[in-house]
PDB file of N, CA and C in Angstrom:
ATOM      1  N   UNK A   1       0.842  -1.169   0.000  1.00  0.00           N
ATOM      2  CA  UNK A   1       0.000   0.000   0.000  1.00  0.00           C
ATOM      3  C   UNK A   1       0.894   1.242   0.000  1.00  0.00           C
ATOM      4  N   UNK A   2       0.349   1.992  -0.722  1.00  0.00           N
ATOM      5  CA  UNK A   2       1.225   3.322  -0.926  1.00  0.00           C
ATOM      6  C   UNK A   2       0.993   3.989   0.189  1.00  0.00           C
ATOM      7  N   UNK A   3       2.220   4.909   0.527  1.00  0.00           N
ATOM      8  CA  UNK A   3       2.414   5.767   2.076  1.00  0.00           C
ATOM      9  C   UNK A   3       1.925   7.672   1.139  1.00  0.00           C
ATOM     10  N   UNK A   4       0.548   7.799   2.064  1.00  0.00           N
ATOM     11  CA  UNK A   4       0.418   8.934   1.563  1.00  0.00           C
ATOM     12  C   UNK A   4       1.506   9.974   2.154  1.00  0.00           C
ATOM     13  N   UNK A   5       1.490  11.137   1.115  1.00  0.00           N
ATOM     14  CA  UNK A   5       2.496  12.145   1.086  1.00  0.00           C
ATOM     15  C   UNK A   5       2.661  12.554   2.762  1.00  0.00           C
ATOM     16  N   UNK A   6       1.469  12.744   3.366  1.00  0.00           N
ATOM     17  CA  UNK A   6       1.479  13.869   4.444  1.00  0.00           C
ATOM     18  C   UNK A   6       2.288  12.960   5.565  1.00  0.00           C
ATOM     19  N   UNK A   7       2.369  11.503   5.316  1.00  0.00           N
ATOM     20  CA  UNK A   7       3.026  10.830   6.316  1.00  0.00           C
ATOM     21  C   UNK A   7       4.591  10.672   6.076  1.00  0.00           C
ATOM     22  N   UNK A   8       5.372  11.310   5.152  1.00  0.00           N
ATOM     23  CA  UNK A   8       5.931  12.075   4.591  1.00  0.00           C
ATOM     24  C   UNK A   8       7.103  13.493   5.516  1.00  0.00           C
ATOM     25  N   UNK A   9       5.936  13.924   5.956  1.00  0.00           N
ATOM     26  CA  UNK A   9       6.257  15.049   6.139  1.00  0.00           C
ATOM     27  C   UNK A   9       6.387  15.009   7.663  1.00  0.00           C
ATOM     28  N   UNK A  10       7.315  16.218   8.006  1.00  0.00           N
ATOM     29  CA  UNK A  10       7.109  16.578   9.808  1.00  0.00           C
ATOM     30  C   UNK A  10       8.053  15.556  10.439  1.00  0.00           C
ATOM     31  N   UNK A  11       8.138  15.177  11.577  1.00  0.00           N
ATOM     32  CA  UNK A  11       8.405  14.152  12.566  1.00  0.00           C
ATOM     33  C   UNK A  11       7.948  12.960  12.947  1.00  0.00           C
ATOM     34  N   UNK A  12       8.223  11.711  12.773  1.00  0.00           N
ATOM     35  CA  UNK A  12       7.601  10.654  13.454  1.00  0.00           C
ATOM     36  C   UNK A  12       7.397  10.894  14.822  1.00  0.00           C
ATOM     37  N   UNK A  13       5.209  11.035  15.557  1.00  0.00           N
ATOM     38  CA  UNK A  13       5.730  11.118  16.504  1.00  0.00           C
ATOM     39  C   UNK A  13       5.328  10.118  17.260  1.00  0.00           C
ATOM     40  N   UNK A  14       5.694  10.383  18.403  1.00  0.00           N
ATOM     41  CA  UNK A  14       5.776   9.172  19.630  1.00  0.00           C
ATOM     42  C   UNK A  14       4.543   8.358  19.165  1.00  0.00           C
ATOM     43  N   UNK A  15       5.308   6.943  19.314  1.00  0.00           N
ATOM     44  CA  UNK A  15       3.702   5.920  18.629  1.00  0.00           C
ATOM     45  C   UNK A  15       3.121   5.781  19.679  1.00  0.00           C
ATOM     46  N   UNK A  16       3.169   6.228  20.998  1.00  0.00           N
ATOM     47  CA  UNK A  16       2.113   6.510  21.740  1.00  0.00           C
ATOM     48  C   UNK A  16       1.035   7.345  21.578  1.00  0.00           C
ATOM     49  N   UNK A  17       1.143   8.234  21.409  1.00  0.00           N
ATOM     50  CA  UNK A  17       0.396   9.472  20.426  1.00  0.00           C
ATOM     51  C   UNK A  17      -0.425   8.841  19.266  1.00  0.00           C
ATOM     52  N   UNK A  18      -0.069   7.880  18.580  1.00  0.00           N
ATOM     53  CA  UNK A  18      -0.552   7.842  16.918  1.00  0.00           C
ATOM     54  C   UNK A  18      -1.453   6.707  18.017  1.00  0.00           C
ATOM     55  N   UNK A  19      -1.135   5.773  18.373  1.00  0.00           N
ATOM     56  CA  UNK A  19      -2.002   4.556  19.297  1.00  0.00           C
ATOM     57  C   UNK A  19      -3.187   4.998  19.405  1.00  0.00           C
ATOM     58  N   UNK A  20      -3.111   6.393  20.575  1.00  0.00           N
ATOM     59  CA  UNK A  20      -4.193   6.846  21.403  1.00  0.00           C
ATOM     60  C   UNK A  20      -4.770   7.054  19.967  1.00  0.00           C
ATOM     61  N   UNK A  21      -4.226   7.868  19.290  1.00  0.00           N
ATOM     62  CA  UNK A  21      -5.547   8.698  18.126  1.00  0.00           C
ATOM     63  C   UNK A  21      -5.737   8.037  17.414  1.00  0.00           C
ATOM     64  N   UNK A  22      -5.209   6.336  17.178  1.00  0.00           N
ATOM     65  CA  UNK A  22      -6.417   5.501  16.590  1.00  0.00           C
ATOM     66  C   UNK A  22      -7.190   4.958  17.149  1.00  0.00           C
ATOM     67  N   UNK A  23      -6.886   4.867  18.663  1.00  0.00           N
ATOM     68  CA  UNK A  23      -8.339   4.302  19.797  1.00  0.00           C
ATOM     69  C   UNK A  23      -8.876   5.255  19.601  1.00  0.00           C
ATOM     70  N   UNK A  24      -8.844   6.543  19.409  1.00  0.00           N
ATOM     71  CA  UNK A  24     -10.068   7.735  19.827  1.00  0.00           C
ATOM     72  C   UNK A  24     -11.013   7.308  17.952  1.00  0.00           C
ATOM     73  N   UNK A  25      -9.897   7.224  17.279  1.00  0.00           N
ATOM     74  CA  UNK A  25     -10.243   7.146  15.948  1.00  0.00           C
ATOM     75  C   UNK A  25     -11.658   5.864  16.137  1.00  0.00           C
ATOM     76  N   UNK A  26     -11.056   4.856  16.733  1.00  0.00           N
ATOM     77  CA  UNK A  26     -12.066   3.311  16.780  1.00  0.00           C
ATOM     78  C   UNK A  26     -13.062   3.779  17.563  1.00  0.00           C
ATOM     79  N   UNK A  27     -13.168   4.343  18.659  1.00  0.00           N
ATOM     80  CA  UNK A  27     -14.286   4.972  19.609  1.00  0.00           C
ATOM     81  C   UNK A  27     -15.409   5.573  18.783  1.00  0.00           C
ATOM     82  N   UNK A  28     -14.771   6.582  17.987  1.00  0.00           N
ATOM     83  CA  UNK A  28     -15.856   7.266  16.943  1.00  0.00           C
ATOM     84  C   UNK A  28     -16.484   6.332  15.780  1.00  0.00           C
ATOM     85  N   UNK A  29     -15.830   5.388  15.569  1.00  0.00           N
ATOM     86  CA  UNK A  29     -16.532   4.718  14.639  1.00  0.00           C
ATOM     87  C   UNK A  29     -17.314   3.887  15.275  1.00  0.00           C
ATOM     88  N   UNK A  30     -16.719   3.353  16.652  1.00  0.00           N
ATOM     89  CA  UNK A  30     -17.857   2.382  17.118  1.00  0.00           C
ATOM     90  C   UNK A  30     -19.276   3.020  17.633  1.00  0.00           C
ATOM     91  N   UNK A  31     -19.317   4.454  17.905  1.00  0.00           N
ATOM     92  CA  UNK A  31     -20.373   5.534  18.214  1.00  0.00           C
ATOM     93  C   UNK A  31     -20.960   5.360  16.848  1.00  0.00           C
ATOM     94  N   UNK A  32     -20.497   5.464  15.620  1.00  0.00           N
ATOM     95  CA  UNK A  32     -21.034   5.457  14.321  1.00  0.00           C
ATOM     96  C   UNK A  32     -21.907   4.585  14.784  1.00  0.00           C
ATOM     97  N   UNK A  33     -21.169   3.032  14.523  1.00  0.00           N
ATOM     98  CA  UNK A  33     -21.961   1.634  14.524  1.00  0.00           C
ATOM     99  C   UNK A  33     -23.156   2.062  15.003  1.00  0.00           C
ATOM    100  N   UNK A  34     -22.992   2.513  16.526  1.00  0.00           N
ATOM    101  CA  UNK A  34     -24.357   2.123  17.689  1.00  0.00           C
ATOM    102  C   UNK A  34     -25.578   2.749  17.236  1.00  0.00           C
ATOM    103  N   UNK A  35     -25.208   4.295  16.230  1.00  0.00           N
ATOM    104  CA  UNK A  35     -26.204   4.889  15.798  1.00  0.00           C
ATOM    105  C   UNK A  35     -26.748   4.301  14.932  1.00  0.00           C
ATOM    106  N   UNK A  36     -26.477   3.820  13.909  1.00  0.00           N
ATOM    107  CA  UNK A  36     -26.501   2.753  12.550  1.00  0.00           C
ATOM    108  C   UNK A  36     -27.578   1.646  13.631  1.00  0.00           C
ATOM    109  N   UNK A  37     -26.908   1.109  14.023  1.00  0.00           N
ATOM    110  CA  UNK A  37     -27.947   0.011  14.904  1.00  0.00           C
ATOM    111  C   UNK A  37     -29.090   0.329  15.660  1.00  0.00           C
ATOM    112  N   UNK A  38     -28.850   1.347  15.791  1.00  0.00           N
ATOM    113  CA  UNK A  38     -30.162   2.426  16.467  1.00  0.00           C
ATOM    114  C   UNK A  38     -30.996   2.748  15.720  1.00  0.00           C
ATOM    115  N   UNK A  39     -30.626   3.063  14.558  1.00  0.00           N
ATOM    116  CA  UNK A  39     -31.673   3.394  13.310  1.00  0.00           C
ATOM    117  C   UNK A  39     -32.210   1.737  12.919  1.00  0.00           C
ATOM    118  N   UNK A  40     -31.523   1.218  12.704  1.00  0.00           N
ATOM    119  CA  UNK A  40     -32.378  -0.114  12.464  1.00  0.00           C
ATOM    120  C   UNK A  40     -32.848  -0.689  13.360  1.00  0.00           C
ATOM    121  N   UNK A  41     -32.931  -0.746  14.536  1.00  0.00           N
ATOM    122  CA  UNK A  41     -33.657  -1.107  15.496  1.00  0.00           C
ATOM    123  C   UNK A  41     -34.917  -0.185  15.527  1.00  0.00           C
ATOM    124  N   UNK A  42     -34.676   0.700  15.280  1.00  0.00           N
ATOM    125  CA  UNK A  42     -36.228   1.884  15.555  1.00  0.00           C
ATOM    126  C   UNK A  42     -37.275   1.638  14.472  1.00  0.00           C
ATOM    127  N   UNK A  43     -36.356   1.229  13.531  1.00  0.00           N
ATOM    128  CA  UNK A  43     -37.291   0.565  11.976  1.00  0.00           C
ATOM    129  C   UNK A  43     -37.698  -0.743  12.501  1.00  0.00           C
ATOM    130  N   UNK A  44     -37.182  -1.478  12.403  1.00  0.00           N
ATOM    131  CA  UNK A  44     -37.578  -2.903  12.493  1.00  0.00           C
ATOM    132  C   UNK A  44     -38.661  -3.213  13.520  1.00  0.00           C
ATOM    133  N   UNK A  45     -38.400  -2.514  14.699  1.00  0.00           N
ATOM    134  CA  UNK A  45     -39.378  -2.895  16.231  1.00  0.00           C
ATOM    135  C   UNK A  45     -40.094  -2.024  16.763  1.00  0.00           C
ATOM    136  N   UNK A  46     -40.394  -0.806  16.116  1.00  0.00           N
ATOM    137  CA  UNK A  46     -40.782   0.444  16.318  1.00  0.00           C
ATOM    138  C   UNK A  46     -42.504  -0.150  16.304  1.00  0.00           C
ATOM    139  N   UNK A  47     -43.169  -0.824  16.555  1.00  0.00           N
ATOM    140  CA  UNK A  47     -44.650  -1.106  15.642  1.00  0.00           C
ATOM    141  C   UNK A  47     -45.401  -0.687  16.856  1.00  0.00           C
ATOM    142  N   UNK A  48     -45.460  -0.021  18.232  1.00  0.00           N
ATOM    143  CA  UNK A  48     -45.916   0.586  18.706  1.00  0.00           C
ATOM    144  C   UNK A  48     -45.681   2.016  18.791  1.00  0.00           C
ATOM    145  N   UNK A  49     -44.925   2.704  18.480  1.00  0.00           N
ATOM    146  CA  UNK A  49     -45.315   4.167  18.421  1.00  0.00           C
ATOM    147  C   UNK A  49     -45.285   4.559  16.737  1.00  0.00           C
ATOM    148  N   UNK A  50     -45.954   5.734  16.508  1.00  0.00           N
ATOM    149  CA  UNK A  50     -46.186   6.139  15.323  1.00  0.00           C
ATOM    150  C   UNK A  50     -46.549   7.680  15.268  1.00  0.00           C
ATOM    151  N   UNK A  51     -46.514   8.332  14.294  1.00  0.00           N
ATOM    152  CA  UNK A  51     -46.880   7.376  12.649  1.00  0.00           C
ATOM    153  C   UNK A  51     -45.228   7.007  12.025  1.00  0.00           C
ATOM    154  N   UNK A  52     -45.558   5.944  11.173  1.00  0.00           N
ATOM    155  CA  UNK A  52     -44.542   5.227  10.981  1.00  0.00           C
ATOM    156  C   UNK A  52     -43.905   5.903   9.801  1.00  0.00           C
ATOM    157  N   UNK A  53     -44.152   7.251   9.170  1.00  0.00           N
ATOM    158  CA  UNK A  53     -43.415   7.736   8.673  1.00  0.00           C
ATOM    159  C   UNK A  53     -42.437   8.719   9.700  1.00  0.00           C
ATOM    160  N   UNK A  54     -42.834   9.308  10.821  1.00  0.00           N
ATOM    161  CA  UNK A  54     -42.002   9.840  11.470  1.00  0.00           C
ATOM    162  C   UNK A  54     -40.712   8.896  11.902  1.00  0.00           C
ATOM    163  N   UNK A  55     -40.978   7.805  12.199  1.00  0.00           N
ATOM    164  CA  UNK A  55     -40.231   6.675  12.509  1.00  0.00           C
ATOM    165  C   UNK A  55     -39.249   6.051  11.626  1.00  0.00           C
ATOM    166  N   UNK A  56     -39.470   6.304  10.263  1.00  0.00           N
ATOM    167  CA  UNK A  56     -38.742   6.357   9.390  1.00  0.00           C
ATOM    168  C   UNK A  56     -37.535   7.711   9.060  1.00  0.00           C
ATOM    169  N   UNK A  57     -37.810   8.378   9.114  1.00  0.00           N
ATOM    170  CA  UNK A  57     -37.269   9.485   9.022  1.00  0.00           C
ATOM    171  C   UNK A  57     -36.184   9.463  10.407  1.00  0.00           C
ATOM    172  N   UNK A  58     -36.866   9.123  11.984  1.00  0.00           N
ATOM    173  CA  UNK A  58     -35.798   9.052  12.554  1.00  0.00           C
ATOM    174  C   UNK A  58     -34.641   8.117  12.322  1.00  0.00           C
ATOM    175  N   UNK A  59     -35.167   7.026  11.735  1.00  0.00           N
ATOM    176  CA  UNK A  59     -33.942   5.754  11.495  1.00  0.00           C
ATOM    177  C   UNK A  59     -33.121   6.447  10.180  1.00  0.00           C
ATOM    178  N   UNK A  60     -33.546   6.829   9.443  1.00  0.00           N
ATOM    179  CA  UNK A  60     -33.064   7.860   8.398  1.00  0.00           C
ATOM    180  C   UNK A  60     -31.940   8.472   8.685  1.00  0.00           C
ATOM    181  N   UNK A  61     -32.680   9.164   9.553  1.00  0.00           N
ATOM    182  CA  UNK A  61     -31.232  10.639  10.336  1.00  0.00           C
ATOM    183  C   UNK A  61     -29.996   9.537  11.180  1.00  0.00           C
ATOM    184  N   UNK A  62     -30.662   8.755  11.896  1.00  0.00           N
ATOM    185  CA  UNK A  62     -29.313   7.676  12.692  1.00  0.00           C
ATOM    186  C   UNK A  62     -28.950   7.446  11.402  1.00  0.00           C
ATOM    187  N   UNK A  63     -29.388   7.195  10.328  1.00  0.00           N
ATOM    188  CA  UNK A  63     -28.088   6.490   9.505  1.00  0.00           C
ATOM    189  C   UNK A  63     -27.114   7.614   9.061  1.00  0.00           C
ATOM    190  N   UNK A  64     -27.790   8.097   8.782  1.00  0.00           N
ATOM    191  CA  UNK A  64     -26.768   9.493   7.769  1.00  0.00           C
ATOM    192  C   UNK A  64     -26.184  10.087   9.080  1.00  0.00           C
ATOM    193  N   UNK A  65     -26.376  10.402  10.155  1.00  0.00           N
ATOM    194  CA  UNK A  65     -24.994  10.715  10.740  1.00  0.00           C
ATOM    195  C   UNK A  65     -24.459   9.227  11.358  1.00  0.00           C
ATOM    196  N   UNK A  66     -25.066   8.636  11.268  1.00  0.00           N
ATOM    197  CA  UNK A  66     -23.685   7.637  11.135  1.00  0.00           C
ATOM    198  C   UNK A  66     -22.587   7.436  10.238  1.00  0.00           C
ATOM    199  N   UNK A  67     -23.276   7.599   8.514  1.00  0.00           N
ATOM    200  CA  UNK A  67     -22.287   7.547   8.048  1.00  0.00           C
ATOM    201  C   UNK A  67     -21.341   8.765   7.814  1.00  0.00           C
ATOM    202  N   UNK A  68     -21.619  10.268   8.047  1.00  0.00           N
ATOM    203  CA  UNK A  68     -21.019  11.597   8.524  1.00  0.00           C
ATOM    204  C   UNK A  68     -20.510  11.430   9.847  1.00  0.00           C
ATOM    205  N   UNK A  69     -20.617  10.701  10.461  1.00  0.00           N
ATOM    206  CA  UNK A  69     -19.514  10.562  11.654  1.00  0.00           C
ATOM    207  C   UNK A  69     -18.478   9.615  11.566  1.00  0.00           C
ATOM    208  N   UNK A  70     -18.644   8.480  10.559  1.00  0.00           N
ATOM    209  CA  UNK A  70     -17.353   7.860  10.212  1.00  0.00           C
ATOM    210  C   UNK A  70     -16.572   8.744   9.122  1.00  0.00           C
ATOM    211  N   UNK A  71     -16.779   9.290   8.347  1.00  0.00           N
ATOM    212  CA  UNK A  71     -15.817  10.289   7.727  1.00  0.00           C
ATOM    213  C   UNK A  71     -15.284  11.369   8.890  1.00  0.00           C
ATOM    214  N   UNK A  72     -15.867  12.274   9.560  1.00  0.00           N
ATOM    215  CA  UNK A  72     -15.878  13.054  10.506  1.00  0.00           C
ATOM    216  C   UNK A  72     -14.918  12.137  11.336  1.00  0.00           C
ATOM    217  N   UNK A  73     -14.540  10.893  11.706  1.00  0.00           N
ATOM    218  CA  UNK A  73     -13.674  10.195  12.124  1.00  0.00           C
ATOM    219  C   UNK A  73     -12.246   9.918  11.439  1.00  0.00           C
ATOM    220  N   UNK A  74     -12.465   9.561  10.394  1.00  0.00           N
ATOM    221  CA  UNK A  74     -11.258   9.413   9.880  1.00  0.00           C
ATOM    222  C   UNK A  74     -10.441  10.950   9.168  1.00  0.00           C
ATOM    223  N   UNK A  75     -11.380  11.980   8.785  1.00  0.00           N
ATOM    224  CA  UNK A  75     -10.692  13.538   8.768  1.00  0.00           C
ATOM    225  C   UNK A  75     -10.420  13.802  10.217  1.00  0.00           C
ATOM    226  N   UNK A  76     -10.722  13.408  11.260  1.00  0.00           N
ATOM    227  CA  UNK A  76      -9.909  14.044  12.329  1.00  0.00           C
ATOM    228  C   UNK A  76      -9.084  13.217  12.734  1.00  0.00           C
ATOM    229  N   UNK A  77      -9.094  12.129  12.612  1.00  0.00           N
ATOM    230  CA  UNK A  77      -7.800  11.044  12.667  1.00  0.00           C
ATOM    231  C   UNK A  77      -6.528  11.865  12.187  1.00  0.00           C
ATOM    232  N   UNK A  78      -7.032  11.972  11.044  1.00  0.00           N
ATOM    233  CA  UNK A  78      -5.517  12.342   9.780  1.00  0.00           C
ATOM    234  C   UNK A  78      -5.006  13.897  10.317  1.00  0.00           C
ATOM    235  N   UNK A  79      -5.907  14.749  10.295  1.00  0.00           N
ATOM    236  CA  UNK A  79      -5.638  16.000  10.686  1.00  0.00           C
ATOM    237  C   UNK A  79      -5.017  15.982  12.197  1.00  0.00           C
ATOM    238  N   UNK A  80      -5.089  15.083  13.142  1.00  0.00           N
ATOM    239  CA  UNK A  80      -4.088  14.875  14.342  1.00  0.00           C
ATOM    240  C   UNK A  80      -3.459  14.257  13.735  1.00  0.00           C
ATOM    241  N   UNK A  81      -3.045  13.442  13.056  1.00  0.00           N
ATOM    242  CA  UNK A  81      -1.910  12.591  13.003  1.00  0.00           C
ATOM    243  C   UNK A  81      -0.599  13.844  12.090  1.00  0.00           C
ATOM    244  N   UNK A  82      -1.781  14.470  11.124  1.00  0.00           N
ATOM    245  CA  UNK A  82      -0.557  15.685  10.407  1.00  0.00           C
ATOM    246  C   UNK A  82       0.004  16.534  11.685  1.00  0.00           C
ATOM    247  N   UNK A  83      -0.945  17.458  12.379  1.00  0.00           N
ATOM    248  CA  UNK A  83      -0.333  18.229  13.388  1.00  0.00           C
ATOM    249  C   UNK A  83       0.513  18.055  14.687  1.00  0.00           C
ATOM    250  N   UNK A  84       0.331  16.385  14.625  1.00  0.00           N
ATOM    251  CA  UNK A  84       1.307  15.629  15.804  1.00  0.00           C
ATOM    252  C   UNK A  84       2.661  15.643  14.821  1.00  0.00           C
ATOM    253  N   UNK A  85       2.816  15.111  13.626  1.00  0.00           N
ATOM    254  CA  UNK A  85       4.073  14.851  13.043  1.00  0.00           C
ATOM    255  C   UNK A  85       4.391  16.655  12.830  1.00  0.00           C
ATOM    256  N   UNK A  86       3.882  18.001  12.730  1.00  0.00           N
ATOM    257  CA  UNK A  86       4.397  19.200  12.896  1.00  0.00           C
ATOM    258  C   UNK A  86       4.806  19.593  13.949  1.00  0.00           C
ATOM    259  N   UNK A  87       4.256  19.159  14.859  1.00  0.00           N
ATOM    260  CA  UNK A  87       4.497  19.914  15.799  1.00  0.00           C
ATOM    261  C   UNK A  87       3.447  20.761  16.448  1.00  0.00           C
ATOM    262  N   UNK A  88       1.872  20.435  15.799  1.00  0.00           N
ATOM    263  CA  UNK A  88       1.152  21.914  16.147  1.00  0.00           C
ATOM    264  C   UNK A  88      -0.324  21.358  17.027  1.00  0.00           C
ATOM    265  N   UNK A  89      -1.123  22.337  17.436  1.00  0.00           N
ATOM    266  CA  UNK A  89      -1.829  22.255  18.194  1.00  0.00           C
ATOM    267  C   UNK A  89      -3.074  20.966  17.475  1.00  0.00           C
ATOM    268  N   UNK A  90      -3.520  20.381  18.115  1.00  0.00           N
ATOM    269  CA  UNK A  90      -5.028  19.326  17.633  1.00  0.00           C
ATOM    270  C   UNK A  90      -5.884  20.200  17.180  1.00  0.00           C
ATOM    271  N   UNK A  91      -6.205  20.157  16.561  1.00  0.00           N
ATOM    272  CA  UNK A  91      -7.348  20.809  15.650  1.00  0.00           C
ATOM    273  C   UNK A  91      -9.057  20.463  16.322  1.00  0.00           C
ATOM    274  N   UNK A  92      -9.505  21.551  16.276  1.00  0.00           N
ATOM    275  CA  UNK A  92     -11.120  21.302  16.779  1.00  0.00           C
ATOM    276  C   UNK A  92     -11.830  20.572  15.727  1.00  0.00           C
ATOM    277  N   UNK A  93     -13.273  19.755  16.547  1.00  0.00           N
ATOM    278  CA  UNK A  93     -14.266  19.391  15.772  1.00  0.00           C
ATOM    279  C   UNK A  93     -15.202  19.485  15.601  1.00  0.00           C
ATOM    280  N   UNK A  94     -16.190  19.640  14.679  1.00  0.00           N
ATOM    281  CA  UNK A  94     -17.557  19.705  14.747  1.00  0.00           C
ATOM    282  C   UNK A  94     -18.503  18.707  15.234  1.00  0.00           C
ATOM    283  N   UNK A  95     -17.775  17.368  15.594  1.00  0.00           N
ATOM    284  CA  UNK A  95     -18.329  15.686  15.374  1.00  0.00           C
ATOM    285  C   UNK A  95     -18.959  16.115  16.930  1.00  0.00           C
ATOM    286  N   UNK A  96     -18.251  16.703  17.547  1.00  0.00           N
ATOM    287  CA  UNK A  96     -18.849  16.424  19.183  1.00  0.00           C
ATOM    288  C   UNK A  96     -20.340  17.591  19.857  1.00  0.00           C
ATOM    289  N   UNK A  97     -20.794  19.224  18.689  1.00  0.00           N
ATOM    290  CA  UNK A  97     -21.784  19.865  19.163  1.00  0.00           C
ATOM    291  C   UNK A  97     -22.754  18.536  18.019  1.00  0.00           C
ATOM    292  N   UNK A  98     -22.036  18.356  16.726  1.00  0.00           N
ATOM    293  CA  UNK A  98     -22.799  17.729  15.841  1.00  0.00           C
ATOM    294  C   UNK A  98     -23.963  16.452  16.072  1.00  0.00           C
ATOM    295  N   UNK A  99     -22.889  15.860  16.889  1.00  0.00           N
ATOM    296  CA  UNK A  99     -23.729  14.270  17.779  1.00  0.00           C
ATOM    297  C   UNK A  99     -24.451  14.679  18.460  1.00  0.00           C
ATOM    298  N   UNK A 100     -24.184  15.422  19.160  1.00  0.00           N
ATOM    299  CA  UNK A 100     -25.102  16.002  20.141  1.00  0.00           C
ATOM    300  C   UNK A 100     -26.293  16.560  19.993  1.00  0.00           C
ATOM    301  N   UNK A 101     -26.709  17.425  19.216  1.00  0.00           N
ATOM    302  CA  UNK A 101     -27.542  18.123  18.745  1.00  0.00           C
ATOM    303  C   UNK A 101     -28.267  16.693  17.846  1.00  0.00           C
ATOM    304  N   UNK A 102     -27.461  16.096  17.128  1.00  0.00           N
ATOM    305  CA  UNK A 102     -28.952  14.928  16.434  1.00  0.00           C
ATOM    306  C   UNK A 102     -29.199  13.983  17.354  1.00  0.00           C
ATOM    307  N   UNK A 103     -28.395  13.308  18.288  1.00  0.00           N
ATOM    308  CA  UNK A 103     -29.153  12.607  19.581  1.00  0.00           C
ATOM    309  C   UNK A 103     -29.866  13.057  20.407  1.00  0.00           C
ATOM    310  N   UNK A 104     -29.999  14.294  20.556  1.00  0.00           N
ATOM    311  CA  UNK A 104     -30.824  15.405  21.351  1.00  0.00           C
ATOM    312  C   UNK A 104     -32.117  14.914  20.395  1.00  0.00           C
ATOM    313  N   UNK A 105     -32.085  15.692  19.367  1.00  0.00           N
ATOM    314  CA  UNK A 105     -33.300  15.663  18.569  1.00  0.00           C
ATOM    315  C   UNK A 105     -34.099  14.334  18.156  1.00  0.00           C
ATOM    316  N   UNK A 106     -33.193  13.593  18.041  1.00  0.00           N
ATOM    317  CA  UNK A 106     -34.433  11.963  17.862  1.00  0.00           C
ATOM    318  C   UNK A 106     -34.486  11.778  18.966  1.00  0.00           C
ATOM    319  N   UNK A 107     -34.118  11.516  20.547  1.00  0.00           N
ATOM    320  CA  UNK A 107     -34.159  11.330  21.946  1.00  0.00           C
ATOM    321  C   UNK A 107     -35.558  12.145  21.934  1.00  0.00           C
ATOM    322  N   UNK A 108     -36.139  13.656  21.739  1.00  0.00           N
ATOM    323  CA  UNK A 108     -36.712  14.411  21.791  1.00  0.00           C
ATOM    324  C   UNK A 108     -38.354  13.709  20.959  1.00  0.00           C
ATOM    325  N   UNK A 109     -37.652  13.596  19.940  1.00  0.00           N
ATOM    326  CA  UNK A 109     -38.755  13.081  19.088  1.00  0.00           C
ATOM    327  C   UNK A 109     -39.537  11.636  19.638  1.00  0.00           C
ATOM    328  N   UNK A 110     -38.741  10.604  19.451  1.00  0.00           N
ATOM    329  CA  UNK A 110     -39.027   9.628  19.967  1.00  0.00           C
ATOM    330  C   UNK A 110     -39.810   9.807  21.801  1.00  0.00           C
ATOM    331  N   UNK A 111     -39.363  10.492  22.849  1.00  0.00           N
ATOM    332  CA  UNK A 111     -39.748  10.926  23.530  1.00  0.00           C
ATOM    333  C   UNK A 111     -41.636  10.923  23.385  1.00  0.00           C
ATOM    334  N   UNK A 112     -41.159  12.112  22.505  1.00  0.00           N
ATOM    335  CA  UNK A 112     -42.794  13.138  22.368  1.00  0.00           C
ATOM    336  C   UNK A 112     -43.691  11.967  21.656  1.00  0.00           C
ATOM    337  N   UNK A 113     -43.399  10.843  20.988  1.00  0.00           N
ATOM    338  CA  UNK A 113     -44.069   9.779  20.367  1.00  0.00           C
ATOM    339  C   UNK A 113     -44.631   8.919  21.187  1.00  0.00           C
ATOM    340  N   UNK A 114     -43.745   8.690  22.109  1.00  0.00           N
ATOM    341  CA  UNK A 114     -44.139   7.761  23.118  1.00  0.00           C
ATOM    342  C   UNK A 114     -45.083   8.027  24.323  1.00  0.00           C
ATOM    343  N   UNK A 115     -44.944   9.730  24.476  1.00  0.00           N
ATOM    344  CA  UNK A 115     -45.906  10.495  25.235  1.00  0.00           C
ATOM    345  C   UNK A 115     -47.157  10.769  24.904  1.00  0.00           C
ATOM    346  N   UNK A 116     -47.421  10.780  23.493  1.00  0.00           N
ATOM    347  CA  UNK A 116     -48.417  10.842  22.303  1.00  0.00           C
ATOM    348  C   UNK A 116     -49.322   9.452  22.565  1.00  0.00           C
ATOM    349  N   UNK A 117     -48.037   8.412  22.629  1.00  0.00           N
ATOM    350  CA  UNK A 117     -49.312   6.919  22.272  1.00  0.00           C
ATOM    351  C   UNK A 117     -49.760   6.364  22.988  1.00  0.00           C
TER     352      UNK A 117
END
């Protein structure tokens, strides 16, 4: 497998450092998974609350930021792994108001459904 350029560049740094930020890296994807499984669970077993188009739409949204949080995982992987081999500060993310705010909102929804039926 070819060694992209940016690994290349800067300092090898401490493979303690690169370790942690692929456990943080695996953490975020396994958060992906759970949402992904969350959306299909809300589809599949959902047959008491409704209407079952709202219910769709929430399994909908778990998927798509699931799959925007595994990219959102692996761009912040790389972007620490560049600024560890510079030398420079970790870079902020959007992945952590982002999760938040759509687990808020189906938690919310689902909520108000279940209060409804």
């Amino acid at each position: 497998m070819r060694e992209p350029r940016w690994r290349q560049a800067g300092d090898e740094p401490d493979y303690r450092f690169s370790l942690a930020n692929e456990r943080t890296f695996l953490a975020w994807v396994r958060t992906a998974l759970a949402l992904l499984a969350g959306g299909v669970v809300l589809e599949q077993f959902s047959t008491a609350i409704g209407p079952h188009w709202v219910v769709v739409i929430l399994a909908v949204a778990l998927s798509v930021i699931s799959a925007v949080l595994s990219v959102i995982a692996f761009v912040r992987w790389r972007a620490n792994e560049i600024a560890m081999r510079n030398g420079r500060r970790l870079p902020s993310t959007i992945a952590i108001p982002l999760l938040s705010a759509v687990v808020l909102a189906v938690a919310a929804v689902i909520a108000i459904l279940l209060a409804v039926h």
